[in-house]
N, C-alpha and C. Protein backbone atom coordinates (compact mmCIF):
# COMPACT_ATOMS: atom_id res chain seq x y z
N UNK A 1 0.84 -1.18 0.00
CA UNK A 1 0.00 0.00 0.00
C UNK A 1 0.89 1.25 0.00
N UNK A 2 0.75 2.39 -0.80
CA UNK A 2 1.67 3.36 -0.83
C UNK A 2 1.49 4.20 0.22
N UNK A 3 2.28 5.06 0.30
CA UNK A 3 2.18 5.68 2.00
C UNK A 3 1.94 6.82 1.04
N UNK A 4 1.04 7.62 2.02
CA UNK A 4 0.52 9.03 1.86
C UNK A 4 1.27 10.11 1.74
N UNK A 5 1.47 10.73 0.57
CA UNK A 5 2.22 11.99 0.91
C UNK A 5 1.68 12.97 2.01
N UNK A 6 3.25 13.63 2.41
CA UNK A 6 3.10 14.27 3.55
C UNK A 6 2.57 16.11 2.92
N UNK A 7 1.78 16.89 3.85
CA UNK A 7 1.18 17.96 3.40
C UNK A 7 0.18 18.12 2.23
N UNK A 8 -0.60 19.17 2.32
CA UNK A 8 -1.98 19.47 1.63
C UNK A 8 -1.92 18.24 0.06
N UNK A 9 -2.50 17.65 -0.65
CA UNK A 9 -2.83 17.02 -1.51
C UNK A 9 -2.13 18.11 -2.75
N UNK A 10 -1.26 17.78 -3.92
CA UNK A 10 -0.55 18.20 -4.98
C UNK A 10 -1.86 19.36 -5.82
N UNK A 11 -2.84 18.62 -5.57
CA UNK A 11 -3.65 19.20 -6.72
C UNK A 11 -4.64 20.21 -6.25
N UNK A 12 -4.79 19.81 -4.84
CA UNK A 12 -5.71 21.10 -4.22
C UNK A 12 -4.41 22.20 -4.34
N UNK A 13 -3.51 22.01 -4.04
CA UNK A 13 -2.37 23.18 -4.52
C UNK A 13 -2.10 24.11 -5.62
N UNK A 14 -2.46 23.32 -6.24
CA UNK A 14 -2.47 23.68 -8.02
C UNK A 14 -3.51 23.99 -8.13
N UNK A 15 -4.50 24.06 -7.80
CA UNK A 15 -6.06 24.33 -8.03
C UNK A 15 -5.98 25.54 -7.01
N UNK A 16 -5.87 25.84 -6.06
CA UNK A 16 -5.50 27.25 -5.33
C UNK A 16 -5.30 28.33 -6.18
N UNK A 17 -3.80 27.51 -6.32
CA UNK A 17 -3.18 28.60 -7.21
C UNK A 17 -3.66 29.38 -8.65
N UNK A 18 -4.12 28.05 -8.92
CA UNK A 18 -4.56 28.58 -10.64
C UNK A 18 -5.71 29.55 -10.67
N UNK A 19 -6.72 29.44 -9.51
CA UNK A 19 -7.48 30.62 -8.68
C UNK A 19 -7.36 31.94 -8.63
N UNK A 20 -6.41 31.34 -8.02
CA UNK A 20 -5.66 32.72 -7.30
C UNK A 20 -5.12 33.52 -8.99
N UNK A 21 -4.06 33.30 -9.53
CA UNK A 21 -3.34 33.74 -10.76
C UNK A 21 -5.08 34.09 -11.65
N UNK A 22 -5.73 33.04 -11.77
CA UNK A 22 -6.79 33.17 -12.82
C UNK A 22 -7.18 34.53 -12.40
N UNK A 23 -8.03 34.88 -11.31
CA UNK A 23 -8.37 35.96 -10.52
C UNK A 23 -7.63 36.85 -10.25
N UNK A 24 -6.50 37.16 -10.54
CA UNK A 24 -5.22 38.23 -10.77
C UNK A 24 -5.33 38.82 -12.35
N UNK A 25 -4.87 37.71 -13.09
CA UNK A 25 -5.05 38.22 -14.65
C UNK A 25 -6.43 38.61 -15.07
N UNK A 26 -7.81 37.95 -14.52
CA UNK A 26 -8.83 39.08 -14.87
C UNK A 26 -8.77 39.98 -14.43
N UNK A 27 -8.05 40.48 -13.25
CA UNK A 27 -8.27 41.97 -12.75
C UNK A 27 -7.42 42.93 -13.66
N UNK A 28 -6.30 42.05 -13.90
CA UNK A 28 -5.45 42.94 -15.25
C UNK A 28 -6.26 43.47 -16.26
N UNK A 29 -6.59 42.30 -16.84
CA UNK A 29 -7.25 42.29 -18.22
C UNK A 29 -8.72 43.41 -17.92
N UNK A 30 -9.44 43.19 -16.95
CA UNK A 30 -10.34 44.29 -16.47
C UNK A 30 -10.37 45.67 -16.11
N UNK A 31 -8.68 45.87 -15.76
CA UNK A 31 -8.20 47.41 -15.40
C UNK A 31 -8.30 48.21 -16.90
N UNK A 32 -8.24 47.37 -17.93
CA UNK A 32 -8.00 47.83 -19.50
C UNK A 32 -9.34 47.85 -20.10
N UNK A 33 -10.31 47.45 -19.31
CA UNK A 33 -11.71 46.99 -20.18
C UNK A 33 -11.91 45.97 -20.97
N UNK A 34 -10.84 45.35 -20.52
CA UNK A 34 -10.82 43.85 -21.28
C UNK A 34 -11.55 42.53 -20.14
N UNK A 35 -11.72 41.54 -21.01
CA UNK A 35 -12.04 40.12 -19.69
C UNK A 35 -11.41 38.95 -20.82
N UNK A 36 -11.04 38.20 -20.46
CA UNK A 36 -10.44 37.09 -20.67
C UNK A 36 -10.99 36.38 -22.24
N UNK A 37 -12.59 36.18 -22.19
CA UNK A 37 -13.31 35.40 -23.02
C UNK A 37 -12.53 36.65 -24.61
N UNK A 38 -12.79 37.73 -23.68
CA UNK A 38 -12.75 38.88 -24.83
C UNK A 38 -11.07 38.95 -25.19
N UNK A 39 -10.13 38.92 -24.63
CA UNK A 39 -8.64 38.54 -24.93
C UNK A 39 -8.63 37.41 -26.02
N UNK A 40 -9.07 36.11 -25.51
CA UNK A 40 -8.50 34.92 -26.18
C UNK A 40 -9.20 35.05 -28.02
N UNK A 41 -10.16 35.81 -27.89
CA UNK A 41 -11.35 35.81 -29.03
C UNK A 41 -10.39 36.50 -29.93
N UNK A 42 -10.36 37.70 -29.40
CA UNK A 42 -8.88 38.64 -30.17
C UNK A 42 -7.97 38.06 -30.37
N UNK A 43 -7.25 37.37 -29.58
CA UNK A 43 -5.65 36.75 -29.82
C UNK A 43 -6.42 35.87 -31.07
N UNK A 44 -7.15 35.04 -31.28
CA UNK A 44 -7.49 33.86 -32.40
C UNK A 44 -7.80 34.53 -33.56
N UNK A 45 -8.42 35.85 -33.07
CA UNK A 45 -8.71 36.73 -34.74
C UNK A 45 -7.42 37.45 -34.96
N UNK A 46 -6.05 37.59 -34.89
CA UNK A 46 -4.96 38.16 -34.40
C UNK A 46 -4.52 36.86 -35.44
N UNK A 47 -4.50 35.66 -34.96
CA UNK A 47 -4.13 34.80 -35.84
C UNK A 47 -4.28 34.05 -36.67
N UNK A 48 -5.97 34.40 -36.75
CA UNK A 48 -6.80 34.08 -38.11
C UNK A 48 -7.41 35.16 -38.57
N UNK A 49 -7.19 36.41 -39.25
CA UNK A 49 -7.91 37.51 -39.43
C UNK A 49 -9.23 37.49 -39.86
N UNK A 50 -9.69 36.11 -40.22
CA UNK A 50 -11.40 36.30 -40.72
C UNK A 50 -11.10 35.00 -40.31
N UNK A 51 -12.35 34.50 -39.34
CA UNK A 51 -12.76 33.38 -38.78
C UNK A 51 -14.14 33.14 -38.65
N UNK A 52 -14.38 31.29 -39.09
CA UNK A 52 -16.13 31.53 -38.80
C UNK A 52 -15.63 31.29 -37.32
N UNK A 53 -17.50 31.11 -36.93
CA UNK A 53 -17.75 30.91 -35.48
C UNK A 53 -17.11 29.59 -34.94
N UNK A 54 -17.27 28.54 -35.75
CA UNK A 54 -17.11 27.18 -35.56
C UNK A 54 -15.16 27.33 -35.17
N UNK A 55 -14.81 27.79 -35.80
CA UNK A 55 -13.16 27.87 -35.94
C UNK A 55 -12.75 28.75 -34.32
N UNK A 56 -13.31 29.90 -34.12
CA UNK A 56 -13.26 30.85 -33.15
C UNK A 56 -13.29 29.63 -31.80
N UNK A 57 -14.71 28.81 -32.03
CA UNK A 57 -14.98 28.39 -31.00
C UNK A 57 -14.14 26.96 -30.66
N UNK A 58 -13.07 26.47 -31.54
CA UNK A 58 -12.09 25.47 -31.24
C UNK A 58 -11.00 26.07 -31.14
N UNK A 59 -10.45 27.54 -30.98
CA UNK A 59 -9.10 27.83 -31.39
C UNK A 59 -9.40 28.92 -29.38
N UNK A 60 -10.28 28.77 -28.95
CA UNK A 60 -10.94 29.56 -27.88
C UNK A 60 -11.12 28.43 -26.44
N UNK A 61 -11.97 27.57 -27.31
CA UNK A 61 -12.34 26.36 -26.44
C UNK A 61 -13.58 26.88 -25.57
N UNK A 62 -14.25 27.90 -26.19
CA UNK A 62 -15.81 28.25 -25.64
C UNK A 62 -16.94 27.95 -26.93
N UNK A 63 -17.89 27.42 -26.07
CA UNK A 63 -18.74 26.71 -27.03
C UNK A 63 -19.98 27.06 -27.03
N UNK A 64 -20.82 27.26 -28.59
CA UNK A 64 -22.32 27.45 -28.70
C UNK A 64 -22.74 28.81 -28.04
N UNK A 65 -23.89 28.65 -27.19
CA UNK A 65 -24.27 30.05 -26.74
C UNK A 65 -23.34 31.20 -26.12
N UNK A 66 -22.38 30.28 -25.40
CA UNK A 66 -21.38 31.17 -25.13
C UNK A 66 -20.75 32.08 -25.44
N UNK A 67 -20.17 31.77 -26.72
CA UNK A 67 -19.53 31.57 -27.30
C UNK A 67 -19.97 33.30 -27.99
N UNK A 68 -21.65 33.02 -28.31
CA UNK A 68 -22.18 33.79 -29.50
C UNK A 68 -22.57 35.10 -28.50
N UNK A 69 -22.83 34.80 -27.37
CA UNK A 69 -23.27 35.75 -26.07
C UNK A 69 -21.64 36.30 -26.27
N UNK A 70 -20.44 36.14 -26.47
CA UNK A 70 -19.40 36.94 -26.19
C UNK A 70 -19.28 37.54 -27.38
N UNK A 71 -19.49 37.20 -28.49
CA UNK A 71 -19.26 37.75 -29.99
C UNK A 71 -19.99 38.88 -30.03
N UNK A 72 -21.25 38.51 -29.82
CA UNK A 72 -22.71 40.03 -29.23
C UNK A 72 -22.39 40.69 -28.64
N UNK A 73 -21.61 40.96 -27.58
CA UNK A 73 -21.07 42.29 -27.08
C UNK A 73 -19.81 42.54 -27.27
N UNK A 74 -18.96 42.07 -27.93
CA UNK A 74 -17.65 42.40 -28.15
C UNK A 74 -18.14 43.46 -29.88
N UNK A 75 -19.42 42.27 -30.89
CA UNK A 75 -20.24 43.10 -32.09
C UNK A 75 -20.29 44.70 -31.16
N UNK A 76 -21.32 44.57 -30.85
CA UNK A 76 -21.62 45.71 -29.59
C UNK A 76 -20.93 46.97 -29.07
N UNK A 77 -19.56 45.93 -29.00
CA UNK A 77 -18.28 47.24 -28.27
C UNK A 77 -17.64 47.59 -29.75
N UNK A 78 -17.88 47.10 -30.84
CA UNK A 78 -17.66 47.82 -31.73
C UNK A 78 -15.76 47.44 -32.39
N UNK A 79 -15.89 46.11 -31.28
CA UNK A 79 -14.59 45.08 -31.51
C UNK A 79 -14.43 44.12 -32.63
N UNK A 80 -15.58 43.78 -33.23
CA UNK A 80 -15.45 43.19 -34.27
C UNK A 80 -16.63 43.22 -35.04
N UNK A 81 -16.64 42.42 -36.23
CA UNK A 81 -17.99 42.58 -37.25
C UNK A 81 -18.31 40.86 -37.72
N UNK A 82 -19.28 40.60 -37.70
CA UNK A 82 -20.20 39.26 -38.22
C UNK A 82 -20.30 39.58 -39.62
N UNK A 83 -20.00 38.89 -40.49
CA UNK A 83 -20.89 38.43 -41.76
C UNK A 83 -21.10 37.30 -42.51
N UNK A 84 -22.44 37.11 -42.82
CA UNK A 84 -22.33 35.77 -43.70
C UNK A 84 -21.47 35.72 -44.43
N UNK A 85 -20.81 34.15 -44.78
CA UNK A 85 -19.76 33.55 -45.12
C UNK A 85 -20.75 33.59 -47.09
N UNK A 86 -20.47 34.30 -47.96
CA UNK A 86 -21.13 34.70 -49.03
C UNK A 86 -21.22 33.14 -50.15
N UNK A 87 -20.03 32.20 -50.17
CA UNK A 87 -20.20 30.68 -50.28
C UNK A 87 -20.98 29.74 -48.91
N UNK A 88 -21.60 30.26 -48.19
CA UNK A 88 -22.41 29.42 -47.24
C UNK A 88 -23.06 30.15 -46.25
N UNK A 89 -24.22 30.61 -46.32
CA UNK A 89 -24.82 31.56 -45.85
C UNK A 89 -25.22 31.30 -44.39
N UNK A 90 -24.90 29.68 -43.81
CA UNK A 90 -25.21 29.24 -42.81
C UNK A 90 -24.18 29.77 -41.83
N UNK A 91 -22.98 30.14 -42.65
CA UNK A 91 -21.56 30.36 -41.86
C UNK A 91 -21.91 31.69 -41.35
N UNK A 92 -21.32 32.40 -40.26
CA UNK A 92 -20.81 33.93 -40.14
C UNK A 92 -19.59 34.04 -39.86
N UNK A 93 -18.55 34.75 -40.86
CA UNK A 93 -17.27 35.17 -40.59
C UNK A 93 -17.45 36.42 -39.70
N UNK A 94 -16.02 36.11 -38.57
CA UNK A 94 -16.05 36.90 -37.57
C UNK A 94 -14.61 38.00 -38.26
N UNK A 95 -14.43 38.97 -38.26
CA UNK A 95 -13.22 40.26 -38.03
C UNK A 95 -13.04 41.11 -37.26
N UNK A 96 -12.10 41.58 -37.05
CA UNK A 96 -11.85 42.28 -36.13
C UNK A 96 -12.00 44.11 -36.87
N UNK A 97 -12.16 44.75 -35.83
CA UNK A 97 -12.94 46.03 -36.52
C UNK A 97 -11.15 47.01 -35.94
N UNK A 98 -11.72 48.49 -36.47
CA UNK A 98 -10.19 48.90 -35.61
C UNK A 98 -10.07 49.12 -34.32
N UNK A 99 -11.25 49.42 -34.15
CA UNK A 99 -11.37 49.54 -32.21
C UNK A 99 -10.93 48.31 -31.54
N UNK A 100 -11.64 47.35 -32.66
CA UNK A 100 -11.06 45.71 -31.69
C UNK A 100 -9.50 45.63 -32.09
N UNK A 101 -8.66 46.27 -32.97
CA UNK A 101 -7.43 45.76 -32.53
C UNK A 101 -6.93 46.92 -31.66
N UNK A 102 -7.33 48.02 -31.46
CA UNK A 102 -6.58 48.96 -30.68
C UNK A 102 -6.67 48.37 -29.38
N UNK A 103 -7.92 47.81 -29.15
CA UNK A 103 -8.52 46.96 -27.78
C UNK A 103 -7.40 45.80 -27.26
N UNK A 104 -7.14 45.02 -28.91
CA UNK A 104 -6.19 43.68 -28.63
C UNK A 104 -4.54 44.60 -28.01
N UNK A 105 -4.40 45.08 -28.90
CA UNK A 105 -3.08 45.84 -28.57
C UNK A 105 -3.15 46.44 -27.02
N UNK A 106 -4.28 47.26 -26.79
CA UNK A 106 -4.54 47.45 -24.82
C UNK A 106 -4.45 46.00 -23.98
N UNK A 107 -4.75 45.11 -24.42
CA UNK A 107 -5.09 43.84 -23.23
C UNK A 107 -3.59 43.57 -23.59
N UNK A 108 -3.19 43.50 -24.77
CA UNK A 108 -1.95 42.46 -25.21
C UNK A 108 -0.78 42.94 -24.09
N UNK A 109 -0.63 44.18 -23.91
CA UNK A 109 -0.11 45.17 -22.97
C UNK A 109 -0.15 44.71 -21.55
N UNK A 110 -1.39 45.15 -21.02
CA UNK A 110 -1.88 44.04 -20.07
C UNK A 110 -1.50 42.75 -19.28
N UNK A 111 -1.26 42.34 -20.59
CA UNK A 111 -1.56 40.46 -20.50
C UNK A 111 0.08 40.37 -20.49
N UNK A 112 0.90 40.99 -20.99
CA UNK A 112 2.73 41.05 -21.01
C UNK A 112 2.91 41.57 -19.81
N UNK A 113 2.46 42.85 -19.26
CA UNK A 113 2.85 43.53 -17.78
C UNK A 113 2.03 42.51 -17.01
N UNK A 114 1.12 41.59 -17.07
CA UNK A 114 0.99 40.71 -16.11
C UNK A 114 2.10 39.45 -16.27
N UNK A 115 2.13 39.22 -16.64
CA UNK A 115 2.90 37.60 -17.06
C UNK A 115 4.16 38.24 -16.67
N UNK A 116 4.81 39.64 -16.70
CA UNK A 116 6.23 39.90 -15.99
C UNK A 116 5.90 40.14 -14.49
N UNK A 117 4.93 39.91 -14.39
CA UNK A 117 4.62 40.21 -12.83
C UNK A 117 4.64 39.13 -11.99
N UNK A 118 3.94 37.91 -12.71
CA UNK A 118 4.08 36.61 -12.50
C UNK A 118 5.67 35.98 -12.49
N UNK A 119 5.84 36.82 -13.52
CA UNK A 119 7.65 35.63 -13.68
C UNK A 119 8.85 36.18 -12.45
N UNK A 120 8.19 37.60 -11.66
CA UNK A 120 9.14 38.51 -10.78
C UNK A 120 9.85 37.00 -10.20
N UNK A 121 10.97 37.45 -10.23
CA UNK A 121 12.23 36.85 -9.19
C UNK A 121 12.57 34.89 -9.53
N UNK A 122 11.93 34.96 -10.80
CA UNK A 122 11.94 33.79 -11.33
C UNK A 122 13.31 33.43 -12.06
N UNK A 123 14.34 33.03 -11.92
CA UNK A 123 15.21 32.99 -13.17
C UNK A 123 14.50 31.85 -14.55
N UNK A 124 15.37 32.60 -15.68
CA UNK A 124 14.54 31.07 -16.48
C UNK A 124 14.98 29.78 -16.84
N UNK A 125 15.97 28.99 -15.71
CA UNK A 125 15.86 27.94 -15.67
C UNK A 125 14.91 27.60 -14.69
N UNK A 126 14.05 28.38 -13.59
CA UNK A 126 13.07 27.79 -12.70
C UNK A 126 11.41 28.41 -13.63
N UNK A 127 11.23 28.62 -14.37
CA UNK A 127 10.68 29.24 -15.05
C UNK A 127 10.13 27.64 -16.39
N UNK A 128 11.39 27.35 -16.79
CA UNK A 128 11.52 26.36 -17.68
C UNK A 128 11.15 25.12 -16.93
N UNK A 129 11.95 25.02 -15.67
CA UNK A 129 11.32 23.95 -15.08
C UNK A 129 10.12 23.69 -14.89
N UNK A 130 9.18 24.88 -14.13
CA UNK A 130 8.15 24.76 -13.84
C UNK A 130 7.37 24.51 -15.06
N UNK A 131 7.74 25.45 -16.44
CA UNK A 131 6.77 24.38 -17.39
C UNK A 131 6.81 23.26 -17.50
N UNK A 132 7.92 22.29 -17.47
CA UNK A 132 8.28 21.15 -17.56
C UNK A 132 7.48 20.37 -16.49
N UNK A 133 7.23 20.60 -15.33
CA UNK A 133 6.60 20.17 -14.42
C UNK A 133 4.48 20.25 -14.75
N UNK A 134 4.61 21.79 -15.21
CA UNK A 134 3.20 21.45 -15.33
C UNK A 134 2.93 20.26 -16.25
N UNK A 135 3.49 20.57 -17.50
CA UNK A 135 3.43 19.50 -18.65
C UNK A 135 3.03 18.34 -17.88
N UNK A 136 4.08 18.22 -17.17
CA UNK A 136 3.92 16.31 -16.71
C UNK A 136 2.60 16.32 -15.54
N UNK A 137 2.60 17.07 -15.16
CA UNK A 137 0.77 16.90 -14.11
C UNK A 137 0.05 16.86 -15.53
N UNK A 138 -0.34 17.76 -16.03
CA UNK A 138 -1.13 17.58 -17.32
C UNK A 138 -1.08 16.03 -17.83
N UNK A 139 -0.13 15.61 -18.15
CA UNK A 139 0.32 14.32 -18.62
C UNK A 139 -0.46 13.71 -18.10
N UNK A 140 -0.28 13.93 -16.86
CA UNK A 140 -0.34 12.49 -15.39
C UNK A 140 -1.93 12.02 -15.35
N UNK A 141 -2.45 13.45 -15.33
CA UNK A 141 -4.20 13.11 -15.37
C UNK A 141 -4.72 13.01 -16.85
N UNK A 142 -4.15 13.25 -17.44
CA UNK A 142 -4.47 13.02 -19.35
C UNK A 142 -4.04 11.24 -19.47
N UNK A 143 -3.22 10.82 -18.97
CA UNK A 143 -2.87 9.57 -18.79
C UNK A 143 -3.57 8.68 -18.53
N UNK A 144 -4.17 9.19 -17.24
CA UNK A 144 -5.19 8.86 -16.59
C UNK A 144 -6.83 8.31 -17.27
N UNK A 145 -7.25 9.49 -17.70
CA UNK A 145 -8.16 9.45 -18.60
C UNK A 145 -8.26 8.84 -20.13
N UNK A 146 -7.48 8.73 -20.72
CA UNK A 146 -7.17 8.10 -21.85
C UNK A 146 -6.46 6.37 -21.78
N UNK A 147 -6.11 6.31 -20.65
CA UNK A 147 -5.56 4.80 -19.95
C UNK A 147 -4.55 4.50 -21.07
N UNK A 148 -3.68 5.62 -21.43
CA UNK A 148 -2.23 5.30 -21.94
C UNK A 148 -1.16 5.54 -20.52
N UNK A 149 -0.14 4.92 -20.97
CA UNK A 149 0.70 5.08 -20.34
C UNK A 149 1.93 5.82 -20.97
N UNK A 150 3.00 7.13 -20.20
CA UNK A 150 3.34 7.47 -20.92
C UNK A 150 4.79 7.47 -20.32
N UNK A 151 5.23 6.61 -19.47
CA UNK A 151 5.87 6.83 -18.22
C UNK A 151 7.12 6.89 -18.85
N UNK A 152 7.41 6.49 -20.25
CA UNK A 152 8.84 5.88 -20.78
C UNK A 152 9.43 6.89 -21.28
N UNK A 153 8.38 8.65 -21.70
CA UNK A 153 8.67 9.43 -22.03
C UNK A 153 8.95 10.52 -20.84
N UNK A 154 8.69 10.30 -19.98
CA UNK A 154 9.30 11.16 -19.24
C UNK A 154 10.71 11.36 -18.55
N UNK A 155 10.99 12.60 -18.05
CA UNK A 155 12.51 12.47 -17.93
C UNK A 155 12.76 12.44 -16.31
């Protein structure tokens, strides 16, 4: 029987934290008039300049009503523009308008003066590590769920 690690459980730790940070970077992203749903939507039209909905909503990972409830007021704030896709009228291509990139360029700002705020007093070999570490929790419960094993790749 394996013996119990000693102190709070690995993942209530990580789940704290990611809280905590999650609830930091919206306050960033909110000091600018930005929120998160509305960042990632931009960053994907940033790297797809005309996107349907369907594309937005796998390159985002927000889905259906959500999805269309964030497009409607970002339409709204005058951040981007809808139009039927003119070969498939079922489609709506999403763009970004100029307010929405002056907007992306404000959060993008934002979202860099946070992430140096996060990295304070980090060198980047502990920096590198720690990605390396999340990776492998990710792994560990992706492992889990998929009932591969991946143990031979790790270092």
């Amino acid at each position: 029987m394996p013996v119990p690690p000693s102190g709070p459980p690995l993942g209530l730790q990580l789940a704290e934290t990611a809280r905590t940070v999650s609830r930091a970077f919206d306050e960033a992203l909110s000091t600018v008039g930005g929120s998160r749903p509305a960042w990632q939507i931009l960053m994907a039209l940033k790297n797809r300049p005309t996107a349907n909905q369907r594309e937005l909503a796998t390159a985002v990972g927000i889905r259906g009503a959500t999805l269309t409830h964030h497009l409607d007021a970002m339409e709204s704030d005058g951040l981007l523009t809808r139009r039927r896709d003119p070969n498939n009228r079922r489609v709506h291509l999403v763009e970004l308008t100029e307010r929405g990139e002056r907007s992306f360029h404000t959060m993008r700002e934002a979202a860099v003066a946070f992430d140096q705020r996060l990295r304070r007093g980090l060198p980047p070999e502990e920096i590198e590590r720690l990605s390396e570490l999340l990776a492998r929790l990710r792994d560990n419960v992706t492992d889990e769920e998929d009932g591969t094993d991946h143990s031979t790749n790790r270092h």
